[in-house]
PDB file of N, CA and C in Angstrom:
ATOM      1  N   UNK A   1     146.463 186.737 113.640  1.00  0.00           N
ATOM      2  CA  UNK A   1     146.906 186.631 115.018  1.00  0.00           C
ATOM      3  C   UNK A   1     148.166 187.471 115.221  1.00  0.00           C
ATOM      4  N   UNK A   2     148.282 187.852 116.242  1.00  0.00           N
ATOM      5  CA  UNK A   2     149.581 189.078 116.641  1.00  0.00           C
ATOM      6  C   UNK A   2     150.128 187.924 117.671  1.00  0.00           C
ATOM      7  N   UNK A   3     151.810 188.401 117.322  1.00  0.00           N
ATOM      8  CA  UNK A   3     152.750 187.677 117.852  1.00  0.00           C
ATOM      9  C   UNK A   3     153.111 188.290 119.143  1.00  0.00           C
ATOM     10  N   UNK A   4     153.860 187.400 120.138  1.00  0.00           N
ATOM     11  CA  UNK A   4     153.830 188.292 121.516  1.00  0.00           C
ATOM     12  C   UNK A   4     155.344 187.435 122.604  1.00  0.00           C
ATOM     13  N   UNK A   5     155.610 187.946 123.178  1.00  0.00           N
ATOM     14  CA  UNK A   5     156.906 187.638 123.600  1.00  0.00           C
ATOM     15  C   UNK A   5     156.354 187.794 125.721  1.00  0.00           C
ATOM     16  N   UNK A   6     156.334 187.037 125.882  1.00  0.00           N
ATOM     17  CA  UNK A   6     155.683 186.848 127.042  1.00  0.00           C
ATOM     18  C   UNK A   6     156.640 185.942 128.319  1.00  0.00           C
ATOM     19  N   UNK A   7     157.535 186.912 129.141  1.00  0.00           N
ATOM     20  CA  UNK A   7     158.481 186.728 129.930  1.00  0.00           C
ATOM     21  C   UNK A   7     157.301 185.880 131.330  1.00  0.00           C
ATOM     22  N   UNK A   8     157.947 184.806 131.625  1.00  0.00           N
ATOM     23  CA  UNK A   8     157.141 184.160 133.335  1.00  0.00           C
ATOM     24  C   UNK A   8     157.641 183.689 133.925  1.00  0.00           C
ATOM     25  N   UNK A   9     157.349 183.837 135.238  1.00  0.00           N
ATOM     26  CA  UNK A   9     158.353 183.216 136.632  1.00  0.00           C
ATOM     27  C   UNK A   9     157.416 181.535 137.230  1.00  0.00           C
ATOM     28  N   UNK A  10     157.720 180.931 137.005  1.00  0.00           N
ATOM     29  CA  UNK A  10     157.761 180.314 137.912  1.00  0.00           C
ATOM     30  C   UNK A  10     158.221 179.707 139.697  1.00  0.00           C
ATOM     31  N   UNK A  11     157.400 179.807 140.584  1.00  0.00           N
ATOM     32  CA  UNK A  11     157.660 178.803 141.696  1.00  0.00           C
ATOM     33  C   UNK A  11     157.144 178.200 142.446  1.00  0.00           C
ATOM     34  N   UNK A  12     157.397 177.736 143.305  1.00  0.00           N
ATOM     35  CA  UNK A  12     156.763 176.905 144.072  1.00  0.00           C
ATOM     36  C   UNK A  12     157.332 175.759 143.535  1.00  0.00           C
ATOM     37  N   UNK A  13     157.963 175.352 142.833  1.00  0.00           N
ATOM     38  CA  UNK A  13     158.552 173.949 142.284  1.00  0.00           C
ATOM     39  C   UNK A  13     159.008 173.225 143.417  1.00  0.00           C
ATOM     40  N   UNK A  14     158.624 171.992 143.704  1.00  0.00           N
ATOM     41  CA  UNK A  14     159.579 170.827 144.411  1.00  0.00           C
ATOM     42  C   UNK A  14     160.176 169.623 143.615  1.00  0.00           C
ATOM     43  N   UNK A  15     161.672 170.380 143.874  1.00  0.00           N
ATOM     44  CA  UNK A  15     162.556 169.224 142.856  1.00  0.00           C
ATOM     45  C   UNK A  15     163.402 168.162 143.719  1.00  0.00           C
ATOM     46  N   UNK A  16     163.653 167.559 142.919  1.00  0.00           N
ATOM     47  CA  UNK A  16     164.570 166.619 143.865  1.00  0.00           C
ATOM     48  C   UNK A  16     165.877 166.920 142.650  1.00  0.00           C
ATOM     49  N   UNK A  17     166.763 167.108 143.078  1.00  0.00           N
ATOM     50  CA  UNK A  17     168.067 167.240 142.747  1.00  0.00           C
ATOM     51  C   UNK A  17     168.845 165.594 143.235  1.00  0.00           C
ATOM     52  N   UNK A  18     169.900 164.674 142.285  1.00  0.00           N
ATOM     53  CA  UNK A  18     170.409 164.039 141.963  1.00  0.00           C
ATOM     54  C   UNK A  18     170.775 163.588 143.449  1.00  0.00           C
ATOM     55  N   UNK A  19     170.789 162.358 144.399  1.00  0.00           N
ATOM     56  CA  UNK A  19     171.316 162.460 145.637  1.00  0.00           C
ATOM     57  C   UNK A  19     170.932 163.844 147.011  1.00  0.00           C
ATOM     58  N   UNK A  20     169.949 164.490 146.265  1.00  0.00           N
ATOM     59  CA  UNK A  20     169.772 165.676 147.631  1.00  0.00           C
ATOM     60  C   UNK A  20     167.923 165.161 147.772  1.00  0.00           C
ATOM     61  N   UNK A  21     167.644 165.465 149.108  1.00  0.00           N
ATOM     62  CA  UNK A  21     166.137 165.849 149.120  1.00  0.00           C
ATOM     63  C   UNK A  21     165.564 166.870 148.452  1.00  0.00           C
ATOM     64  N   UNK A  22     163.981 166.680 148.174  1.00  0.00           N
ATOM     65  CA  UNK A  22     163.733 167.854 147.290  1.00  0.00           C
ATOM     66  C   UNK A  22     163.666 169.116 148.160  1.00  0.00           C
ATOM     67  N   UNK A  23     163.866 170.344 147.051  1.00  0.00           N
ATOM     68  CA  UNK A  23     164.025 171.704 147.729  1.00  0.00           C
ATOM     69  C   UNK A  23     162.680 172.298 146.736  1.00  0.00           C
ATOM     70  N   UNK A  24     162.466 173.730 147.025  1.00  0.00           N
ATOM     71  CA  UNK A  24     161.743 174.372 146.654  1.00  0.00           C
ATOM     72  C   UNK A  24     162.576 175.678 145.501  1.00  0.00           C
ATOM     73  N   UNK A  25     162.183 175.439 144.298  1.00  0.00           N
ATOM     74  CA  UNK A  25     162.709 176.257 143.404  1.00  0.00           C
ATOM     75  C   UNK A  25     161.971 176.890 142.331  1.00  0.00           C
ATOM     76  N   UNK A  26     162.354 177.561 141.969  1.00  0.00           N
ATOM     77  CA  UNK A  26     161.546 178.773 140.855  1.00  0.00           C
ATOM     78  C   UNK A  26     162.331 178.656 139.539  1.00  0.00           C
ATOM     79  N   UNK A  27     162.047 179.546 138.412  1.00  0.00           N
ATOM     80  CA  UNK A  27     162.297 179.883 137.296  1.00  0.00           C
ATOM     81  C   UNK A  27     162.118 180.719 136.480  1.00  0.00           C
ATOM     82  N   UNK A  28     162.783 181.185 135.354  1.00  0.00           N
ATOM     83  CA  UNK A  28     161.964 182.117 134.646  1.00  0.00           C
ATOM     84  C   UNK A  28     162.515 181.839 133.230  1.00  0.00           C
ATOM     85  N   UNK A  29     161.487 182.239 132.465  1.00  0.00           N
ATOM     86  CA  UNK A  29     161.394 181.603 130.936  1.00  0.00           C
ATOM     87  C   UNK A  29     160.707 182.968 130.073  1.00  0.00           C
ATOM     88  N   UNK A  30     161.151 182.647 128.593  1.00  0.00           N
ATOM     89  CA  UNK A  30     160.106 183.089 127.757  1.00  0.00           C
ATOM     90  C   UNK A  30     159.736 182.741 126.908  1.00  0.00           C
ATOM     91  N   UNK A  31     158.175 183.158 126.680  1.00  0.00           N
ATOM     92  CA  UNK A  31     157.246 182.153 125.575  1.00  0.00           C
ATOM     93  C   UNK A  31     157.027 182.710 124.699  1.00  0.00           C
ATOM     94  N   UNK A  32     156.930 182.429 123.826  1.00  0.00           N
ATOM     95  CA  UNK A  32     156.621 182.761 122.242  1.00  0.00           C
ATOM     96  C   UNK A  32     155.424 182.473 121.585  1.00  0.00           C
ATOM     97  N   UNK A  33     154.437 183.372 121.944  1.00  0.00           N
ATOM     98  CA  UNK A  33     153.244 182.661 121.630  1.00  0.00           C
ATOM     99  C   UNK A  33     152.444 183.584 120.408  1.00  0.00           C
ATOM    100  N   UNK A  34     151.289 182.804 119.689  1.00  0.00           N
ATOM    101  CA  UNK A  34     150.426 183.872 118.847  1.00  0.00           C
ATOM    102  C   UNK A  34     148.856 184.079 119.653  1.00  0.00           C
ATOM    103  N   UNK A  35     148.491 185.003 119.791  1.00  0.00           N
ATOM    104  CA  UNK A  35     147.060 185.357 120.201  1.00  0.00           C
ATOM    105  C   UNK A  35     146.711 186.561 119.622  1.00  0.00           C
ATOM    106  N   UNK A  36     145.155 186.610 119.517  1.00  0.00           N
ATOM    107  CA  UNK A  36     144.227 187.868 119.498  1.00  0.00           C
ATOM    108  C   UNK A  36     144.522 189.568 120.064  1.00  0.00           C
ATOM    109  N   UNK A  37     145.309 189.223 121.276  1.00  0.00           N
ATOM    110  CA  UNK A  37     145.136 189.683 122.241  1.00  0.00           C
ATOM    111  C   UNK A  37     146.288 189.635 123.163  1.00  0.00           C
ATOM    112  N   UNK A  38     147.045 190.739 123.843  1.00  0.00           N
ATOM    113  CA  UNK A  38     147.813 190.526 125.634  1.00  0.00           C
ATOM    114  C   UNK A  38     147.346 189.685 126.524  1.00  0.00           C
ATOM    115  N   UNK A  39     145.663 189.761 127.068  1.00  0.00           N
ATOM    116  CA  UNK A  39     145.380 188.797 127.302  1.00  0.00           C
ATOM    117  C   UNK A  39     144.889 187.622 127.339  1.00  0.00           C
ATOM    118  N   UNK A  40     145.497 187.390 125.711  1.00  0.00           N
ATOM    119  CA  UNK A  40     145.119 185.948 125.466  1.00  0.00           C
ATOM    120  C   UNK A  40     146.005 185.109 125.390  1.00  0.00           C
ATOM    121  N   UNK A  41     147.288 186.111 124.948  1.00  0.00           N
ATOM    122  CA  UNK A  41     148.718 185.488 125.134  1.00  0.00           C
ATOM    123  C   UNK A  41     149.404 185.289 126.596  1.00  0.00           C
ATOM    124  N   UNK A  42     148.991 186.136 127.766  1.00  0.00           N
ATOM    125  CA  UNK A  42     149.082 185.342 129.029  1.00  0.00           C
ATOM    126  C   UNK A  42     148.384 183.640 129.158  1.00  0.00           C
ATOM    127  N   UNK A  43     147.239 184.210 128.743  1.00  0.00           N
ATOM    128  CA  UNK A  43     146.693 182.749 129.059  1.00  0.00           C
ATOM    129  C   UNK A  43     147.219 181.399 128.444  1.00  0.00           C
ATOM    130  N   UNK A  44     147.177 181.736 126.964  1.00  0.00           N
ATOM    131  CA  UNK A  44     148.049 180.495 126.082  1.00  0.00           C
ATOM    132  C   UNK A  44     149.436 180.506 126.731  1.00  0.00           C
ATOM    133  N   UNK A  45     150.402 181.863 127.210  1.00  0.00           N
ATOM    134  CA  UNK A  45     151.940 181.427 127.781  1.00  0.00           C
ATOM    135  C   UNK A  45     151.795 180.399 129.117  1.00  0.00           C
ATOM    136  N   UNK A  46     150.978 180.556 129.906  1.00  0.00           N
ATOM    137  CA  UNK A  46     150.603 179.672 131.307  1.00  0.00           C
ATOM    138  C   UNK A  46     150.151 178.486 130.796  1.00  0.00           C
ATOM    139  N   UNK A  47     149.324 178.404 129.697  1.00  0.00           N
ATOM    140  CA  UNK A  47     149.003 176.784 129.563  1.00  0.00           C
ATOM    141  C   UNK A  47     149.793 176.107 128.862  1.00  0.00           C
ATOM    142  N   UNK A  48     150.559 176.525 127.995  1.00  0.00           N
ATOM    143  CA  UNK A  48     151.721 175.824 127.752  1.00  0.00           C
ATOM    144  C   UNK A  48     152.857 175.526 129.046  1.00  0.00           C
ATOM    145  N   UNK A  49     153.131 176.005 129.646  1.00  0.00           N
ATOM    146  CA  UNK A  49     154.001 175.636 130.419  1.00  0.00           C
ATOM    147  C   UNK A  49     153.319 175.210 131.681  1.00  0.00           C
ATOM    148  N   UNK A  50     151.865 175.001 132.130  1.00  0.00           N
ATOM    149  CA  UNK A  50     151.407 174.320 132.554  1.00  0.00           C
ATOM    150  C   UNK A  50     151.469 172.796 132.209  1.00  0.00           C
ATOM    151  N   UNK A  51     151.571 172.619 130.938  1.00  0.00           N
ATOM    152  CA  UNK A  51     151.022 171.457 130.385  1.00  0.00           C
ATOM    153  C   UNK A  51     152.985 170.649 129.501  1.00  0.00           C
ATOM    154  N   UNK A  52     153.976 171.619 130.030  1.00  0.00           N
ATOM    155  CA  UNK A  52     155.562 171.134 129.299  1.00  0.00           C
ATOM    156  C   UNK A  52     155.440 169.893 130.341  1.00  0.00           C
ATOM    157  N   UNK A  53     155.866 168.374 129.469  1.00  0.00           N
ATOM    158  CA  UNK A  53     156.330 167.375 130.259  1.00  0.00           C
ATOM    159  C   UNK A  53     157.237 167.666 130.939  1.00  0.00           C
ATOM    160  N   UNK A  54     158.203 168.394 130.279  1.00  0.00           N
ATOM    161  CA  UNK A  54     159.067 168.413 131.441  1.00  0.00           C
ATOM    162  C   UNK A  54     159.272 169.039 132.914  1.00  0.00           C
ATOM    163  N   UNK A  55     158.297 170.097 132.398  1.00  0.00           N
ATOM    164  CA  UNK A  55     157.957 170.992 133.895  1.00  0.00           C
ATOM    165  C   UNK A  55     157.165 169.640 134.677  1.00  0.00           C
ATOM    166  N   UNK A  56     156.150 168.838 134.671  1.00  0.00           N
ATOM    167  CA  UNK A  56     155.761 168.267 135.009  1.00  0.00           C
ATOM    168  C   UNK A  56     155.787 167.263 135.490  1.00  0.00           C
ATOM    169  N   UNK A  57     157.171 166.262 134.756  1.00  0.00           N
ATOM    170  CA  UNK A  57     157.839 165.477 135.106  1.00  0.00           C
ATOM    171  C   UNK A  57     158.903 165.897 136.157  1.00  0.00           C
ATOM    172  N   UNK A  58     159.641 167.024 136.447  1.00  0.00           N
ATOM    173  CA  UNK A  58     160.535 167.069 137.370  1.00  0.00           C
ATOM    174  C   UNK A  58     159.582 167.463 138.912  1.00  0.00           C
ATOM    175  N   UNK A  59     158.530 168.084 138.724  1.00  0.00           N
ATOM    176  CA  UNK A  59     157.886 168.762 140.048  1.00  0.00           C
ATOM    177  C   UNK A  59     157.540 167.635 140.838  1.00  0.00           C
ATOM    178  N   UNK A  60     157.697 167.472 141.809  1.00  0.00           N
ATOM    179  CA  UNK A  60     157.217 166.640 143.137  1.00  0.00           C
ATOM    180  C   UNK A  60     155.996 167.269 144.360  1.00  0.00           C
ATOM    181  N   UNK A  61     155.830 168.271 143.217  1.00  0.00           N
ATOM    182  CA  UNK A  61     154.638 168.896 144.568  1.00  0.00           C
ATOM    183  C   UNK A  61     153.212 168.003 144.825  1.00  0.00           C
ATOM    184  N   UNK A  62     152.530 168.080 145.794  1.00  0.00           N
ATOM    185  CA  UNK A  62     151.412 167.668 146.177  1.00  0.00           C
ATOM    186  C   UNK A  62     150.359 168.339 145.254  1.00  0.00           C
ATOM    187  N   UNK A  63     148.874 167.775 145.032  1.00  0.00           N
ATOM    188  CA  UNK A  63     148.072 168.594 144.958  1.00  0.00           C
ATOM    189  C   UNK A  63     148.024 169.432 145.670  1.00  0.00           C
ATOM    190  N   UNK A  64     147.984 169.915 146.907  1.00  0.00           N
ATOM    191  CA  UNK A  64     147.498 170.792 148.302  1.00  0.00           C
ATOM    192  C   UNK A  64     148.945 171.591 147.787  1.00  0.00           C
ATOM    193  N   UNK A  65     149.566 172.053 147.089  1.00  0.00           N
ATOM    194  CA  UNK A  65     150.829 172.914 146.912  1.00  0.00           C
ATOM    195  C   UNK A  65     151.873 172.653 145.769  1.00  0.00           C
ATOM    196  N   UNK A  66     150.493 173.205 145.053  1.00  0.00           N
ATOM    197  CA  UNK A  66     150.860 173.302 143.751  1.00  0.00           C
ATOM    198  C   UNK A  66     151.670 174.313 142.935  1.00  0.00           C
ATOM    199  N   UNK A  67     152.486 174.145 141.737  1.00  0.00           N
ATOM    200  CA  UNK A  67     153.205 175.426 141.805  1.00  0.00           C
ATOM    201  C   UNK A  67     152.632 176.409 141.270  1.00  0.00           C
ATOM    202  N   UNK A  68     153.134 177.581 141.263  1.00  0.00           N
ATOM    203  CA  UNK A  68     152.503 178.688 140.666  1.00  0.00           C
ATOM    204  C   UNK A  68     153.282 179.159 139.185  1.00  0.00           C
ATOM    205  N   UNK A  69     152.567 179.737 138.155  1.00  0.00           N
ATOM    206  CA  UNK A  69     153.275 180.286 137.166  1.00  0.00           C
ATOM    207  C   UNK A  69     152.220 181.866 137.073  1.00  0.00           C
ATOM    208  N   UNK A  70     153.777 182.450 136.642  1.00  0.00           N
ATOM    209  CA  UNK A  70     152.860 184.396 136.714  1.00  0.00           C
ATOM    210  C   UNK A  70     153.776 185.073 135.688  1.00  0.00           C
ATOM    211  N   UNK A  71     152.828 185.391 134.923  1.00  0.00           N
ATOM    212  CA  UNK A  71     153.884 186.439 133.755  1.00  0.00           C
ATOM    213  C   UNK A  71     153.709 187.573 134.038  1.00  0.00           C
ATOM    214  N   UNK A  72     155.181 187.648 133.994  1.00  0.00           N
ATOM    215  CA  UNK A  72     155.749 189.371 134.853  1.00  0.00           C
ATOM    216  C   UNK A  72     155.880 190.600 134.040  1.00  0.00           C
ATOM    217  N   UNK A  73     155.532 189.986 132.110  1.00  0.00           N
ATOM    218  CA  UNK A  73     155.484 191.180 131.363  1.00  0.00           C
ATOM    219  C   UNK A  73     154.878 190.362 129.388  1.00  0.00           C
ATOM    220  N   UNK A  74     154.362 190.599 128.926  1.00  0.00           N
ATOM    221  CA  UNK A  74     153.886 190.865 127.946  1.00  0.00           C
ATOM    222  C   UNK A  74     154.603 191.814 126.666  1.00  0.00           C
ATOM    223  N   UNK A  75     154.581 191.536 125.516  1.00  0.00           N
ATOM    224  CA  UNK A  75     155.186 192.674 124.914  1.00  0.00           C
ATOM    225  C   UNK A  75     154.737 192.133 123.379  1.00  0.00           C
ATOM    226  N   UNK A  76     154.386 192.610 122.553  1.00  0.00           N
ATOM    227  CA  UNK A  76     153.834 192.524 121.155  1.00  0.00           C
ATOM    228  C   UNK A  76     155.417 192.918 120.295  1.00  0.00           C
ATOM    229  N   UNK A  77     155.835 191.780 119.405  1.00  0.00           N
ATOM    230  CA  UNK A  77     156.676 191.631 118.609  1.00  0.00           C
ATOM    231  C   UNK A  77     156.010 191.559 117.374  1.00  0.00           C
ATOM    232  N   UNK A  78     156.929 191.932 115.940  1.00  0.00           N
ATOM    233  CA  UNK A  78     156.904 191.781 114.693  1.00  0.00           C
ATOM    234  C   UNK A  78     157.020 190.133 114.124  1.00  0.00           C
ATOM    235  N   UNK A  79     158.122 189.915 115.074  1.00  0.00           N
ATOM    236  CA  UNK A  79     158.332 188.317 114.295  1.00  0.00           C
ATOM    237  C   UNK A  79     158.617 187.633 115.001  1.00  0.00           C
ATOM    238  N   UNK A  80     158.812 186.223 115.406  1.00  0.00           N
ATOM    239  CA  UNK A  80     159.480 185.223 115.707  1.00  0.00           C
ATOM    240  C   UNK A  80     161.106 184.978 115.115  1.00  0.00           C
ATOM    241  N   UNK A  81     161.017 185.285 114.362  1.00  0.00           N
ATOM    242  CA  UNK A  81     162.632 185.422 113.604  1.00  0.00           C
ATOM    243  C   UNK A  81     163.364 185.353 114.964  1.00  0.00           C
ATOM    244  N   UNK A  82     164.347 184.517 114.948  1.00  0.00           N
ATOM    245  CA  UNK A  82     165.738 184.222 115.951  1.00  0.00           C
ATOM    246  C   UNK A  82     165.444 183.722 117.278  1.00  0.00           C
ATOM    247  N   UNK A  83     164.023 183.601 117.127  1.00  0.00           N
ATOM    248  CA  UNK A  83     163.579 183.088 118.783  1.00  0.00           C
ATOM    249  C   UNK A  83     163.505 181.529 118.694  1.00  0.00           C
ATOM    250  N   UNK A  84     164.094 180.841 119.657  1.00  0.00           N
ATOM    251  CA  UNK A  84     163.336 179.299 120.234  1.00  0.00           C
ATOM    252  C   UNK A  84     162.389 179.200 120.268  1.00  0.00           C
ATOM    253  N   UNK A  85     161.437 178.672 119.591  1.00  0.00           N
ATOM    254  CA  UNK A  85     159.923 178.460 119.805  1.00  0.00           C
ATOM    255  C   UNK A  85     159.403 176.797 120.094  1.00  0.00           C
ATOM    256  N   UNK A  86     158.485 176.827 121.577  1.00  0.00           N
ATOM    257  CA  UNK A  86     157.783 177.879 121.830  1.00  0.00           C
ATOM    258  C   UNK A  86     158.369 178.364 122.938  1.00  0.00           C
ATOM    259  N   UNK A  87     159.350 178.586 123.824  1.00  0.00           N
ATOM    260  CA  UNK A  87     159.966 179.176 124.357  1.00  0.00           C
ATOM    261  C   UNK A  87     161.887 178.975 124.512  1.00  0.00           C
ATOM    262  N   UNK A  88     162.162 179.677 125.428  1.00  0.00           N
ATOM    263  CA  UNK A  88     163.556 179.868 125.528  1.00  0.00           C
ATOM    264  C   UNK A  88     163.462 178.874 127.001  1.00  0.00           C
ATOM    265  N   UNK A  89     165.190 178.357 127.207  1.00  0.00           N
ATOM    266  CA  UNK A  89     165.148 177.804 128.067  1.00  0.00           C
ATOM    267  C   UNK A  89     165.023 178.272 129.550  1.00  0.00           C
ATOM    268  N   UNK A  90     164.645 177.048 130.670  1.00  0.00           N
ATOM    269  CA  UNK A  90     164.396 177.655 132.226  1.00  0.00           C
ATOM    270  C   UNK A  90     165.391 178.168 132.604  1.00  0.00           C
ATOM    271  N   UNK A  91     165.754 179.222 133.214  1.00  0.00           N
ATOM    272  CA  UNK A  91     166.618 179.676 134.069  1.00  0.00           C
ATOM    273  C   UNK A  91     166.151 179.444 135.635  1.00  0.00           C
ATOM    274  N   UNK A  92     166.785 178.071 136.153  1.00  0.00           N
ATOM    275  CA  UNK A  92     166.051 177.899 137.456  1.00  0.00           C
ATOM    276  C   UNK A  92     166.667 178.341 139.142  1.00  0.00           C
ATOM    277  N   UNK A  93     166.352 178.627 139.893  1.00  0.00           N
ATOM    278  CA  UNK A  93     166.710 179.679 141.102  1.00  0.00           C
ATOM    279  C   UNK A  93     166.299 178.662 142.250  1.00  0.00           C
ATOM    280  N   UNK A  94     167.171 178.352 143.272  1.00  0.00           N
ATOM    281  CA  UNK A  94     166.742 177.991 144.766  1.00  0.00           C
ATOM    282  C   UNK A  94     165.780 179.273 145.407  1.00  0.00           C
ATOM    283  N   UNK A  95     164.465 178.638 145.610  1.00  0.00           N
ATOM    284  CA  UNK A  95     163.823 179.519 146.892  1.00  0.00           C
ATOM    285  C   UNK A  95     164.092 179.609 147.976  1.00  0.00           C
ATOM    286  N   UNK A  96     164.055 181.046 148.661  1.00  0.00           N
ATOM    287  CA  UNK A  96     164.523 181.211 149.620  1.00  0.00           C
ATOM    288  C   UNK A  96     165.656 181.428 150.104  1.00  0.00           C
ATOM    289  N   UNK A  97     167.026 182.295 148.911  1.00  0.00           N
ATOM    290  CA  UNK A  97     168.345 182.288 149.038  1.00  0.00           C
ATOM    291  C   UNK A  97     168.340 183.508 148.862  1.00  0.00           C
TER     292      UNK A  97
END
């Protein structure tokens, strides 16, 4: 299996922040994944972070507006050496600012 470094944005998130109503927010992360393939390592980077409790536990969205996740780049690495696995932490963004 070839190793792969797979940057993704998340949004559409509805969070509720501590005392505020929920807002609509995004993110971006990177995954550390092994696949066959570029595009097999999109697919395994989206279902993992489809499937992080914690992404899941903070979102408040409806079925009917659900969030979206999209990887914005792909890249084939030698090693995992020095990386967080299976990814690095969210860097999360207010939508719409």
């Amino acid at each position: 299996m070839k190793k792969f470094k797979v940057f993704v944005q998340g949004t559409n998130y509805l969070i509720r922040e501590v005392g505020n109503s929920p807002r609509k927010q995004g993110f971006y992360t990177t995954a550390f994944v092994e696949a066959a393939n570029a595009e097999q390592a999109e697919a395994v980077a989206v279902e993992l972070l489809r499937n992080d409790p914690k992404l899941r536990n903070v979102s408040e969205n409806q079925a009917c507006d659900r969030p979206v996740i999209e990887v914005e780049s792909i890249e084939e690495v030698q090693s995992f050496e020095g990386c967080h696995l299976p990814r690095m932490g969210l860097a999360w963004y207010e939508e719409g600012t």
